[in-house]
C-alpha atoms as a PDB file:
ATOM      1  CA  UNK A   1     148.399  36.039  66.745  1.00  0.00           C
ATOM      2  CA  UNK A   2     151.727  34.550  67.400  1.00  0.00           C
ATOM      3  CA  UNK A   3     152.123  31.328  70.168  1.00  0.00           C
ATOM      4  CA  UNK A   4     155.320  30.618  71.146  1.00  0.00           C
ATOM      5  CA  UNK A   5     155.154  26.713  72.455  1.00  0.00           C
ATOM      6  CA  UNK A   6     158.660  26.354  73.964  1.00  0.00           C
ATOM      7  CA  UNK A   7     157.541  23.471  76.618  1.00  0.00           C
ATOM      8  CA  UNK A   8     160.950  23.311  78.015  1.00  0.00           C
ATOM      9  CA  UNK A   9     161.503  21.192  81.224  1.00  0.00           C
ATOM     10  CA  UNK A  10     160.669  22.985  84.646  1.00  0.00           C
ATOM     11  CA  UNK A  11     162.519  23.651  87.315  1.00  0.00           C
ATOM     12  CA  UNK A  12     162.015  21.072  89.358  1.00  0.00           C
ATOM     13  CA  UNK A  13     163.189  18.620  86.297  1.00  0.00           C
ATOM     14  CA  UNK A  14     166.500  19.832  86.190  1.00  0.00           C
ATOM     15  CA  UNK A  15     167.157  19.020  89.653  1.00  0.00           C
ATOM     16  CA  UNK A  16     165.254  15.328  90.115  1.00  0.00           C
ATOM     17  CA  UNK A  17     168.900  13.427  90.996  1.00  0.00           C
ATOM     18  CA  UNK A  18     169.553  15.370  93.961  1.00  0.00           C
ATOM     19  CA  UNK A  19     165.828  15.134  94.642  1.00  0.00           C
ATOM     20  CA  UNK A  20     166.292  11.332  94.313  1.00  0.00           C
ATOM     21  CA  UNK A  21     169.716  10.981  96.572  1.00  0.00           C
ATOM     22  CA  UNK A  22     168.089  12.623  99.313  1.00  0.00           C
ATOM     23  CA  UNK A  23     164.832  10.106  99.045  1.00  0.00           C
ATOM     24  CA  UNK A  24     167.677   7.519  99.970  1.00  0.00           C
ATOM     25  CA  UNK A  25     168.996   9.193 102.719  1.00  0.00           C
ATOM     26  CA  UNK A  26     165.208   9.528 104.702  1.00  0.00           C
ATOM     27  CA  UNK A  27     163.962   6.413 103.561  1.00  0.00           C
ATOM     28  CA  UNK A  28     166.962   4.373 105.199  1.00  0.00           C
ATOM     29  CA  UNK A  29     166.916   6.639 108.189  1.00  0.00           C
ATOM     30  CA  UNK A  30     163.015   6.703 108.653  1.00  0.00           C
ATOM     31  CA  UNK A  31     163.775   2.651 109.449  1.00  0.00           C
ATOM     32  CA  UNK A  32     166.458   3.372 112.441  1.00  0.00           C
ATOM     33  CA  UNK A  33     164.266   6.325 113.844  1.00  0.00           C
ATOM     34  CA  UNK A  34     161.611   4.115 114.247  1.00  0.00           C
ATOM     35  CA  UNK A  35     162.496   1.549 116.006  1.00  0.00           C
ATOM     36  CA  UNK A  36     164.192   3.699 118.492  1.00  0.00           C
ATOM     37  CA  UNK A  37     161.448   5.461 119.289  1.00  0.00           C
ATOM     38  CA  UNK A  38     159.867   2.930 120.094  1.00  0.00           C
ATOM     39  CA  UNK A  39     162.643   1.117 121.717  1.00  0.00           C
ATOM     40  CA  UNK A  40     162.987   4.723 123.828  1.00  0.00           C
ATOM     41  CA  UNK A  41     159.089   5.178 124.795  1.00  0.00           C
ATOM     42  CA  UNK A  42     159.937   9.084 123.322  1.00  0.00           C
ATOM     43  CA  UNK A  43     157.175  11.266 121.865  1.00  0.00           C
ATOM     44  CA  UNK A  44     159.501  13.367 120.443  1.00  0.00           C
ATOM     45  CA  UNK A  45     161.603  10.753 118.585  1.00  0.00           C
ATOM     46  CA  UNK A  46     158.162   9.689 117.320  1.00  0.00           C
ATOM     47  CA  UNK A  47     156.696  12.812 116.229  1.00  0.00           C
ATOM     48  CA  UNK A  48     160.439  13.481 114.182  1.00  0.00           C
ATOM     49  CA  UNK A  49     159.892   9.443 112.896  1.00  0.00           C
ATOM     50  CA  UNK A  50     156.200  10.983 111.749  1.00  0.00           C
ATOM     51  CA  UNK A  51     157.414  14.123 109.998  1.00  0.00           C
ATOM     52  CA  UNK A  52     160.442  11.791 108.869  1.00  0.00           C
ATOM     53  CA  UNK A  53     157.531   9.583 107.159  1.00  0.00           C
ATOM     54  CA  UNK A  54     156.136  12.616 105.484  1.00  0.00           C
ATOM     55  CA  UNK A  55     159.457  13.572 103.970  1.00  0.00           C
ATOM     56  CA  UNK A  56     159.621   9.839 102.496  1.00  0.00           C
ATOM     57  CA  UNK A  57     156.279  10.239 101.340  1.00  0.00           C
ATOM     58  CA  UNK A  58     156.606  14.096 100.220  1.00  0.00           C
ATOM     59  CA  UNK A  59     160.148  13.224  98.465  1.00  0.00           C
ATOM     60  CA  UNK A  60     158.721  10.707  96.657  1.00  0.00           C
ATOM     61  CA  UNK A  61     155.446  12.454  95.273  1.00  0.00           C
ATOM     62  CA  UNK A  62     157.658  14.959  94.617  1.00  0.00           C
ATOM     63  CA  UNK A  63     159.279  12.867  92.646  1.00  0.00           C
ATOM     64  CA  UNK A  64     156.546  10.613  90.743  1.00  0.00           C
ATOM     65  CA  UNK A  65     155.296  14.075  89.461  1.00  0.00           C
ATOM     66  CA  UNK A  66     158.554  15.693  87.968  1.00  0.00           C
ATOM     67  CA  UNK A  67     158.631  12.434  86.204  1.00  0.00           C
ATOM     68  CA  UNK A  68     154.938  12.872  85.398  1.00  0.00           C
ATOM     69  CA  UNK A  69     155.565  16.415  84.096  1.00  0.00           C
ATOM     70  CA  UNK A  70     158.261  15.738  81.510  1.00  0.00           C
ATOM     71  CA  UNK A  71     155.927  14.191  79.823  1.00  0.00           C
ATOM     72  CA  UNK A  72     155.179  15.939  76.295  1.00  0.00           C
ATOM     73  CA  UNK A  73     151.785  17.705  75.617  1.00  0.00           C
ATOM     74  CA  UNK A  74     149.101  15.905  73.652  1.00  0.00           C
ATOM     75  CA  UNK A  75     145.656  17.212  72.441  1.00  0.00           C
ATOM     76  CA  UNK A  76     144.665  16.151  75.537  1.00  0.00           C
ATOM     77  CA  UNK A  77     146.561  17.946  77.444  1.00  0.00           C
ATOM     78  CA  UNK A  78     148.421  20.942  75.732  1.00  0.00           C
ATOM     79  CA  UNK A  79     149.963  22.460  78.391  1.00  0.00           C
ATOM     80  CA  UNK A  80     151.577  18.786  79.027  1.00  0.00           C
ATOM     81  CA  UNK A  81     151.559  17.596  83.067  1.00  0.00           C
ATOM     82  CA  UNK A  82     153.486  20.537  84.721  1.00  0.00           C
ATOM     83  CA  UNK A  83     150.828  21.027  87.059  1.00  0.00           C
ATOM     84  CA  UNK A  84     151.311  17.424  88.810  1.00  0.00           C
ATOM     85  CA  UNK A  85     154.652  19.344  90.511  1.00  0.00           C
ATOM     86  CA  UNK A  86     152.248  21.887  91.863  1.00  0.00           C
ATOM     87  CA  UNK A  87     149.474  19.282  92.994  1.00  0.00           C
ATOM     88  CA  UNK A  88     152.347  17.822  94.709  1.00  0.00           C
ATOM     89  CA  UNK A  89     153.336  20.708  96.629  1.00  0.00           C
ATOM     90  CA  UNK A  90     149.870  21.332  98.193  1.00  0.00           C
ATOM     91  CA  UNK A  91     149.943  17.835  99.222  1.00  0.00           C
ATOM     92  CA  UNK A  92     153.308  17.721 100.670  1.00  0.00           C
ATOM     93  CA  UNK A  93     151.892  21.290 102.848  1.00  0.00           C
ATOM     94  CA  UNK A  94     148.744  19.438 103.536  1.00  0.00           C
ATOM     95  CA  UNK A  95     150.083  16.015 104.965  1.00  0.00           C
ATOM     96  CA  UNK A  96     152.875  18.524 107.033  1.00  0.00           C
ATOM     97  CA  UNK A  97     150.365  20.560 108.464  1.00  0.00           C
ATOM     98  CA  UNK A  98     147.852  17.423 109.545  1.00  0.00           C
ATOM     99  CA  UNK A  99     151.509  15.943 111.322  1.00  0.00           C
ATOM    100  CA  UNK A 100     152.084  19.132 113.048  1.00  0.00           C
ATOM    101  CA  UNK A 101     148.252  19.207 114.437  1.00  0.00           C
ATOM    102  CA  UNK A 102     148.868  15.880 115.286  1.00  0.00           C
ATOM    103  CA  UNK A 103     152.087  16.262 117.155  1.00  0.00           C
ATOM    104  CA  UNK A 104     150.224  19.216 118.890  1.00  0.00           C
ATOM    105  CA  UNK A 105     147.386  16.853 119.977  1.00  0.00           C
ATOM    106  CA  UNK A 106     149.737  14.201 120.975  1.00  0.00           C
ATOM    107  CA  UNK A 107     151.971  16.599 123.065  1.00  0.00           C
ATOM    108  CA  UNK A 108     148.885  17.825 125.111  1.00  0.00           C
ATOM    109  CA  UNK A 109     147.595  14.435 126.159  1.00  0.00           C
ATOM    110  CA  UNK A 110     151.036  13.426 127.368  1.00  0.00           C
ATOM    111  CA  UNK A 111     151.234  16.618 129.477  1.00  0.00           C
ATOM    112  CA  UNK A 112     148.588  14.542 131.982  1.00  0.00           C
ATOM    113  CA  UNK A 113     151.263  11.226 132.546  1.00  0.00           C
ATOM    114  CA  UNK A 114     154.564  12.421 130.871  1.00  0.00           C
ATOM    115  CA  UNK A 115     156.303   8.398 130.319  1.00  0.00           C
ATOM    116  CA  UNK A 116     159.857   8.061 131.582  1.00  0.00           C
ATOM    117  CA  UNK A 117     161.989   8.579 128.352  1.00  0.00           C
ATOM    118  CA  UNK A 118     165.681   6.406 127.455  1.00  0.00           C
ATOM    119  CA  UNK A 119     166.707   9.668 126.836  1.00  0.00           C
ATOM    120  CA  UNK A 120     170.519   8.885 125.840  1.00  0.00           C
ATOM    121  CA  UNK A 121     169.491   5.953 123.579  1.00  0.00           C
ATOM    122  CA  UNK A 122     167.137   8.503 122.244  1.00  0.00           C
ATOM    123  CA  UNK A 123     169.971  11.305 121.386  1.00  0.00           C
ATOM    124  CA  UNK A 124     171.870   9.326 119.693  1.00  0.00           C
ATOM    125  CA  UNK A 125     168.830   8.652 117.280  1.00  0.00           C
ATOM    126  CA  UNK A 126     168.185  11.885 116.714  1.00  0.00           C
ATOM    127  CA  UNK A 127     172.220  12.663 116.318  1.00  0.00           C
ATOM    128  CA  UNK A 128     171.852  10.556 113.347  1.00  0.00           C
ATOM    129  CA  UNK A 129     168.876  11.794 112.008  1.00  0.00           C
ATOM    130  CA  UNK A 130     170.268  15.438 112.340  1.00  0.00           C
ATOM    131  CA  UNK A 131     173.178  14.481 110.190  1.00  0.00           C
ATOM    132  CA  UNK A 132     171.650  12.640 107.770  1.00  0.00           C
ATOM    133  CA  UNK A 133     168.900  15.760 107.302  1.00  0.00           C
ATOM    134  CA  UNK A 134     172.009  18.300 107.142  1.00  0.00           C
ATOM    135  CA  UNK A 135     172.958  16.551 104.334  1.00  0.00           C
ATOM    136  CA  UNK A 136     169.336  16.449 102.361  1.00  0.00           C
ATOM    137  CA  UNK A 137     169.284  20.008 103.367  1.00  0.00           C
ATOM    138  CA  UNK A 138     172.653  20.917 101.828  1.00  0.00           C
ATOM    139  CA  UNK A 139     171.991  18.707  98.565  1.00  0.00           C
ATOM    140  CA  UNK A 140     168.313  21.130  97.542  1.00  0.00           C
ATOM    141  CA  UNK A 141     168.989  23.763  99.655  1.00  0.00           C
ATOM    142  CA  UNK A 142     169.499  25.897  96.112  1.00  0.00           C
ATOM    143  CA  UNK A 143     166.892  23.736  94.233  1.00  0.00           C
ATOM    144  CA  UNK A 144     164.263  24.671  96.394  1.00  0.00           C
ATOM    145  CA  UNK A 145     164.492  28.847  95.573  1.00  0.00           C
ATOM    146  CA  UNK A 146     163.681  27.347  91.261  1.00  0.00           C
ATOM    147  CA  UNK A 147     160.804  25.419  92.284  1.00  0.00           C
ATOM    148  CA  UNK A 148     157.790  24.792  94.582  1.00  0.00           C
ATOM    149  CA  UNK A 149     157.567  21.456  94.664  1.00  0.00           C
ATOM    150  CA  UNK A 150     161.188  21.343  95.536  1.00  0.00           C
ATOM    151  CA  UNK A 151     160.341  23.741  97.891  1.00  0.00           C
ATOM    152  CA  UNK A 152     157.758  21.777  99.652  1.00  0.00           C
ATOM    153  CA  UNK A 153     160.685  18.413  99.079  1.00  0.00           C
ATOM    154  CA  UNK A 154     162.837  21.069 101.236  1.00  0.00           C
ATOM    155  CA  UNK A 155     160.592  21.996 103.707  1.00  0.00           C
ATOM    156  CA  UNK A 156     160.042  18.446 104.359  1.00  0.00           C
ATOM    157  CA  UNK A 157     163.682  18.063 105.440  1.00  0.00           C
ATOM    158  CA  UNK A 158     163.731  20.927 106.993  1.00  0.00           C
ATOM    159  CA  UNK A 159     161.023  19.976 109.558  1.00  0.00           C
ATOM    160  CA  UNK A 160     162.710  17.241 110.466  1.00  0.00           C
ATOM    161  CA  UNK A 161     166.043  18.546 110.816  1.00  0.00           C
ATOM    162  CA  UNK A 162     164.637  20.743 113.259  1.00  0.00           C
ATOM    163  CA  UNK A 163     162.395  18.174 114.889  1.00  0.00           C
ATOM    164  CA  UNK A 164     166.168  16.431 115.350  1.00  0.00           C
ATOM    165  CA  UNK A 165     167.533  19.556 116.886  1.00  0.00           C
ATOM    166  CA  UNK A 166     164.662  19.461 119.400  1.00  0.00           C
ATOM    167  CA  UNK A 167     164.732  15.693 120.530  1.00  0.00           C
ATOM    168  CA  UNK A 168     168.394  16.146 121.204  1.00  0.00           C
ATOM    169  CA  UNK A 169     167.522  19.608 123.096  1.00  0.00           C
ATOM    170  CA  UNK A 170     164.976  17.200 125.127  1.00  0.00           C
ATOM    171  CA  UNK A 171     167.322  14.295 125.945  1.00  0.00           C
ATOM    172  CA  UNK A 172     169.963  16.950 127.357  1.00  0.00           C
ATOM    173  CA  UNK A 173     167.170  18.539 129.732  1.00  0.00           C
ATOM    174  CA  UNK A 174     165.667  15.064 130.543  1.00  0.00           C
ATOM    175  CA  UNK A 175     169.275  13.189 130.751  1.00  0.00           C
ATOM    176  CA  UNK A 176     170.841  15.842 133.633  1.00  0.00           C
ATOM    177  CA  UNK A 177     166.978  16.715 135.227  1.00  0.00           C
ATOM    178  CA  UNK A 178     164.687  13.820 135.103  1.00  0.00           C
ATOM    179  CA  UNK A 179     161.866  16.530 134.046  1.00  0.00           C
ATOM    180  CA  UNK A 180     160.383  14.094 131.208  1.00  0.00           C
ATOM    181  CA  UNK A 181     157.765  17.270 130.548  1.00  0.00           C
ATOM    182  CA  UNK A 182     160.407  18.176 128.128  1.00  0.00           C
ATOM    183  CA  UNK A 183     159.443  15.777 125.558  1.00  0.00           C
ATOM    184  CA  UNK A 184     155.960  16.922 124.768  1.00  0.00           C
ATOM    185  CA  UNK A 185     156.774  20.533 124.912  1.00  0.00           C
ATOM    186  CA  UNK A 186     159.842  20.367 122.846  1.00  0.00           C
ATOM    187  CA  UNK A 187     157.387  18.303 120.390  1.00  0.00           C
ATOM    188  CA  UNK A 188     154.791  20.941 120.439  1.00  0.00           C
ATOM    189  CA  UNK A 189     156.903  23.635 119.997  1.00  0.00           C
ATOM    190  CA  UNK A 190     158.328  21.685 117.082  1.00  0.00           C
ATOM    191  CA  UNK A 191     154.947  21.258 115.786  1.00  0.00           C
ATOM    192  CA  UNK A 192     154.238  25.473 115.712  1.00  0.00           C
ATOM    193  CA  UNK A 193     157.475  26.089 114.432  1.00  0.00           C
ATOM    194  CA  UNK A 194     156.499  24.246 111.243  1.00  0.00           C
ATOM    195  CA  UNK A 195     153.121  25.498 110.604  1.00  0.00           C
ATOM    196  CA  UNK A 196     153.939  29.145 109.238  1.00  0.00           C
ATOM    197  CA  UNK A 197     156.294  28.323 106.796  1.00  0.00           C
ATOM    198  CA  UNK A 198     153.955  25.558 105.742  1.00  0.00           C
ATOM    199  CA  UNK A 199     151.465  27.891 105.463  1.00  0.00           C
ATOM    200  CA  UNK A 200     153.309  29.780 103.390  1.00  0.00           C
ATOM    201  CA  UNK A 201     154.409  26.998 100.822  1.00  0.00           C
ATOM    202  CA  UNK A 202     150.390  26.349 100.270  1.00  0.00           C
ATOM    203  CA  UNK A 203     149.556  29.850  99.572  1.00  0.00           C
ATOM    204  CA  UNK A 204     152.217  29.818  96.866  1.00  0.00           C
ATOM    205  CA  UNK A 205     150.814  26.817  95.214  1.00  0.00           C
ATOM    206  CA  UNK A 206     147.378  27.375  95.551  1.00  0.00           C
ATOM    207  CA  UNK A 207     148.036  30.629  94.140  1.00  0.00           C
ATOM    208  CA  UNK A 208     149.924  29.130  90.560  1.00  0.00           C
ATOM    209  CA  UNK A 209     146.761  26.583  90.717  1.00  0.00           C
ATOM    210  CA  UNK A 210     144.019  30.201  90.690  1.00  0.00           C
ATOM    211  CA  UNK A 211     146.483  31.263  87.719  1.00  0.00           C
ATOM    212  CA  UNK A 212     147.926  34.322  89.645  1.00  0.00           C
ATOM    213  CA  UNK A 213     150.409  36.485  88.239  1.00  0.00           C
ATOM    214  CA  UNK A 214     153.920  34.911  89.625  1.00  0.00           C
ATOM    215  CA  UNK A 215     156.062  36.466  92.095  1.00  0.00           C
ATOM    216  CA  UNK A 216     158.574  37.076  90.000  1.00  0.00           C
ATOM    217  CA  UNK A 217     156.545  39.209  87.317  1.00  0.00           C
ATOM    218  CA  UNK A 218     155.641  42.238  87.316  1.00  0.00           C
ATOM    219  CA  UNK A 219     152.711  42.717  85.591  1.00  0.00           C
ATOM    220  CA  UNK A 220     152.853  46.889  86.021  1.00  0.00           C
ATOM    221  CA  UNK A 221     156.523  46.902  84.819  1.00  0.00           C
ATOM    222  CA  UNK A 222     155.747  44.314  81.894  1.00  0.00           C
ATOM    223  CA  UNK A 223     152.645  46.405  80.550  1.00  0.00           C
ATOM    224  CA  UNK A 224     154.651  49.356  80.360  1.00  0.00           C
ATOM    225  CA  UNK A 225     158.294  47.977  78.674  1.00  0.00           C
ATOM    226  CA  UNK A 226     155.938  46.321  75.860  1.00  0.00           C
ATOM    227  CA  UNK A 227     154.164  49.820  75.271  1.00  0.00           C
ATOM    228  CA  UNK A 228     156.991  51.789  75.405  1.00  0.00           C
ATOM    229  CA  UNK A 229     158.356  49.924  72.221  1.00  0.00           C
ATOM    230  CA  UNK A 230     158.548  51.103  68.734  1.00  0.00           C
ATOM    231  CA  UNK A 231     154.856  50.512  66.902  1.00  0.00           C
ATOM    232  CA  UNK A 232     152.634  49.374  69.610  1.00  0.00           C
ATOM    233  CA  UNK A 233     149.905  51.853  70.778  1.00  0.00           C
ATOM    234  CA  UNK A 234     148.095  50.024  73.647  1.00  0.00           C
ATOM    235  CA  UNK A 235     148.447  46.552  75.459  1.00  0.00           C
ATOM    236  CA  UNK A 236     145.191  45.232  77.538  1.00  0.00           C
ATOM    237  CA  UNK A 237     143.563  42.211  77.752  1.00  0.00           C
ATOM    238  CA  UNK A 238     146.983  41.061  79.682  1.00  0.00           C
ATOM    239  CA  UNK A 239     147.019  37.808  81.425  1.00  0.00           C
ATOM    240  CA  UNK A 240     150.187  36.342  82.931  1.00  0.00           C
ATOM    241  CA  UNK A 241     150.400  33.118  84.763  1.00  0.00           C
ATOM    242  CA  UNK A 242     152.456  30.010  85.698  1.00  0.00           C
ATOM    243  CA  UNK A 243     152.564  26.519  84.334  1.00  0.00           C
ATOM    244  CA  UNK A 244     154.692  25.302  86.800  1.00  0.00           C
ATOM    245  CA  UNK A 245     157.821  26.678  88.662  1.00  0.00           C
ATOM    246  CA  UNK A 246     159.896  28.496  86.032  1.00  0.00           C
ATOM    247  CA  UNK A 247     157.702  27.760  83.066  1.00  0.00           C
ATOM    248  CA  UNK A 248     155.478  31.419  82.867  1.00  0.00           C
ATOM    249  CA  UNK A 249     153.245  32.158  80.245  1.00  0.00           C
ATOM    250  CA  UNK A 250     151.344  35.383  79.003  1.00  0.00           C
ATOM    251  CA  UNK A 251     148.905  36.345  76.572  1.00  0.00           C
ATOM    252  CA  UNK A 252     148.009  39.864  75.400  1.00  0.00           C
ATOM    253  CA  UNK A 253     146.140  41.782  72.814  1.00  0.00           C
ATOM    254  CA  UNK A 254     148.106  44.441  71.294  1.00  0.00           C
ATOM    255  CA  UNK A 255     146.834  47.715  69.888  1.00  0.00           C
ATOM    256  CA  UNK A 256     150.002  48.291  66.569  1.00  0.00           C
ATOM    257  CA  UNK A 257     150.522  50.829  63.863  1.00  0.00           C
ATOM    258  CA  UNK A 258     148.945  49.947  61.021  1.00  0.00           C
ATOM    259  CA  UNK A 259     152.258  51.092  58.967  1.00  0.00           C
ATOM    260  CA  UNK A 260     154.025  48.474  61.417  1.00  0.00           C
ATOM    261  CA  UNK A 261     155.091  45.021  59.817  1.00  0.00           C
ATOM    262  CA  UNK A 262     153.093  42.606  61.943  1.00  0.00           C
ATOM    263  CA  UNK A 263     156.348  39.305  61.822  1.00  0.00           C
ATOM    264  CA  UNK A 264     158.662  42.359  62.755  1.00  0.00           C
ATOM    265  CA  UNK A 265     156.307  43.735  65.431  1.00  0.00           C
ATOM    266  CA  UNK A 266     155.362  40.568  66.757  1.00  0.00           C
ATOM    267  CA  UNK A 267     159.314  38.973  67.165  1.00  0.00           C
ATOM    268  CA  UNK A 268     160.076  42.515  69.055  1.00  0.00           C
ATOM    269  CA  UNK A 269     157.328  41.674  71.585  1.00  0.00           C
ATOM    270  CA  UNK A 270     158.279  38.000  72.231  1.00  0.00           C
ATOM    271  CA  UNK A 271     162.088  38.856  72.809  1.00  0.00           C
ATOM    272  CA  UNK A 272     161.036  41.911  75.246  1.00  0.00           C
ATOM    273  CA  UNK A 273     158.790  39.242  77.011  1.00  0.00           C
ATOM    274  CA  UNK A 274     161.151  36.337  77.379  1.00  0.00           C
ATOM    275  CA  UNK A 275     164.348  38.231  77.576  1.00  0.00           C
ATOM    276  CA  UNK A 276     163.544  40.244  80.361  1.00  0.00           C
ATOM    277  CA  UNK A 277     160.436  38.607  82.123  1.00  0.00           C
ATOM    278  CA  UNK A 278     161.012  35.326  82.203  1.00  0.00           C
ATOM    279  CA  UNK A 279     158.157  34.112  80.095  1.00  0.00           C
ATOM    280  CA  UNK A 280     158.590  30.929  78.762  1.00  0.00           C
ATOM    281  CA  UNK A 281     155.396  30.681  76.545  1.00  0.00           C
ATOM    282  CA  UNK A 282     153.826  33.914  74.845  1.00  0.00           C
ATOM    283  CA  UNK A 283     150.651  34.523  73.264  1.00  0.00           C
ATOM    284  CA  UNK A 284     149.891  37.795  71.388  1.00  0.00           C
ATOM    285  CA  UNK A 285     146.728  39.169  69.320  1.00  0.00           C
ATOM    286  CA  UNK A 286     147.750  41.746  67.435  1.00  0.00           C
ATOM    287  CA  UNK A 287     144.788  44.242  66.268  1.00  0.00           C
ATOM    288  CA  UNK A 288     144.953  47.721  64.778  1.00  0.00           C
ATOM    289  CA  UNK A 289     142.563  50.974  66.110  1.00  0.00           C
ATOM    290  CA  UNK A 290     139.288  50.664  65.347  1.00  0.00           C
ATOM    291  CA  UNK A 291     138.607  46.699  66.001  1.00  0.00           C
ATOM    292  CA  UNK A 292     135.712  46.341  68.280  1.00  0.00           C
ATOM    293  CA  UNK A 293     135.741  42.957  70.838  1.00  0.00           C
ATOM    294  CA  UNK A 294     134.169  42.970  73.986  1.00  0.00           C
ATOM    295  CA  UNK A 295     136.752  43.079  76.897  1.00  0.00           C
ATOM    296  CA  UNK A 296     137.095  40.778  80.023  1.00  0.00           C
ATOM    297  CA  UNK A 297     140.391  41.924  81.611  1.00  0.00           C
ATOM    298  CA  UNK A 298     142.047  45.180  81.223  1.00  0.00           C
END
């Protein structure tokens, strides 16, 4: 059996000072967009304060757990704290998806007595809050496509860019027509834009957490490359999961020929693995025809 134990930093890791800049950004703005929305009596400058709140709170859980996952592995823990990035993820798509119900809830019970709105005072808010998310956006724009708990640090600015775009698309309509119903259905359409992609950021994580195969192995193509090379027979007993964002591992049992030298065999599988798989840890039983162990996953 070889185990390679390369616990290199994850993805998310290499990308914590941009992560950290644009925690600055929302955390000064989340003040501003506050009190304005307040000071403006506008649902919609509220519900972007809300999701605004969530990014502060996402950014810095996102955060707190890259700094929890560089820490080393102990026999406690062997696999170290990678997984705190993914916890962090489902969090960050579990607070956004209670805001966007609640956005949806508030919307509806404004529909009855929709409030008269500042609605220039509220723009210019919003102005400010677009710019200041266009930058966050710009800064982990590439981060997030290495890592889901950037990912969900993205989406998080992402909502509330376009929860900007909408309370400025609300002020225009209620500025030139009076018709203040714009602010709660501008908010709730805010609210359902959000929800799929959220959606979509949980089943990601939830899926590293059930140690499924990542999306960027595949398992069929893997199998075959490590058969086809010289002195291996048979590969089963495959298993190939995640750690954390770009930190894969894999173990296997591996059927050689018994002329084969095992050190020679067994380098020739981990190269084939982590050259062109991106595996970062590898784990690989190597047997000969004829051992007998009972199976649990072919």
């Amino acid at each position: 059996m070889s185990d390679t134990n390369k616990q290199t930093g994850s993805a998310s890791s290499r990308h914590k000072k941009n992560l950290l800049i644009v925690l600055a950004l929302s955390g000064t703005y989340l003040i501003a967009e506050v009190i304005g929305g307040i000071a403006t009596k506008s649902l919609a400058l509220l519900a972007d304060a809300a999701h605004m709140l969530t990014d502060v709170v996402g950014l810095l859980l996102a955060f707190i757990a890259i700094k929890i996952g560089e820490r080393k592995a102990s026999p406690e823990k062997t696999f170290g704290y990678y997984r705190t990035e993914i916890l962090a993820a489902v969090i960050n798509a579990v607070v956004l998806l209670g805001i966007s119900l609640f956005v949806l809830y508030e919307a509806f019970q404004r529909f009855k007595n929709p409030p008269e709105v500042q609605s220039g005072s509220m723009m210019i808010v919003a102005g400010i809050g677009f710019v200041v998310n266009i930058i966050g956006i710009l800064i982990i724009r590439k981060d997030s496509n290495e890592s889901l708990n950037m990912k969900g640090a993205y989406f998080e600015v992402l909502s509330d860019m376009l929860t900007s775009v909408g309370v400025m698309i609300a002020g225009v309509i209620m500025l030139t027509t009076q018709w203040y119903y714009a602010d709660p259905i501008i908010s709730a359409a805010i609210g359902l834009l959000i929800i799929p992609r959220t959606l979509k950021l949980l089943m990601e994580a939830v899926n590293v957490l059930l140690e499924g195969t990542p999306k960027d192995v595949d398992i069929s193509k893997l199998r075959s490359s490590l058969e086809e090379l010289s002195g291996i027979k048979e590969i089963h007993d495959l298993h190939v999961w995640s750690l954390t964002s770009g930190v894969n591992a894999m173990s296997a049992h591996v059927i050689a020929d018994d002329n084969k030298n095992r050190n020679e065999l067994l380098q020739i599988l981990i190269d084939k693995a982590t050259t062109d798989f991106k595996i970062t840890h590898t784990t690989f039983q190597i047997e000969y025809e004829g051992y007998d162990e009972t199976e649990i996953h072919l």
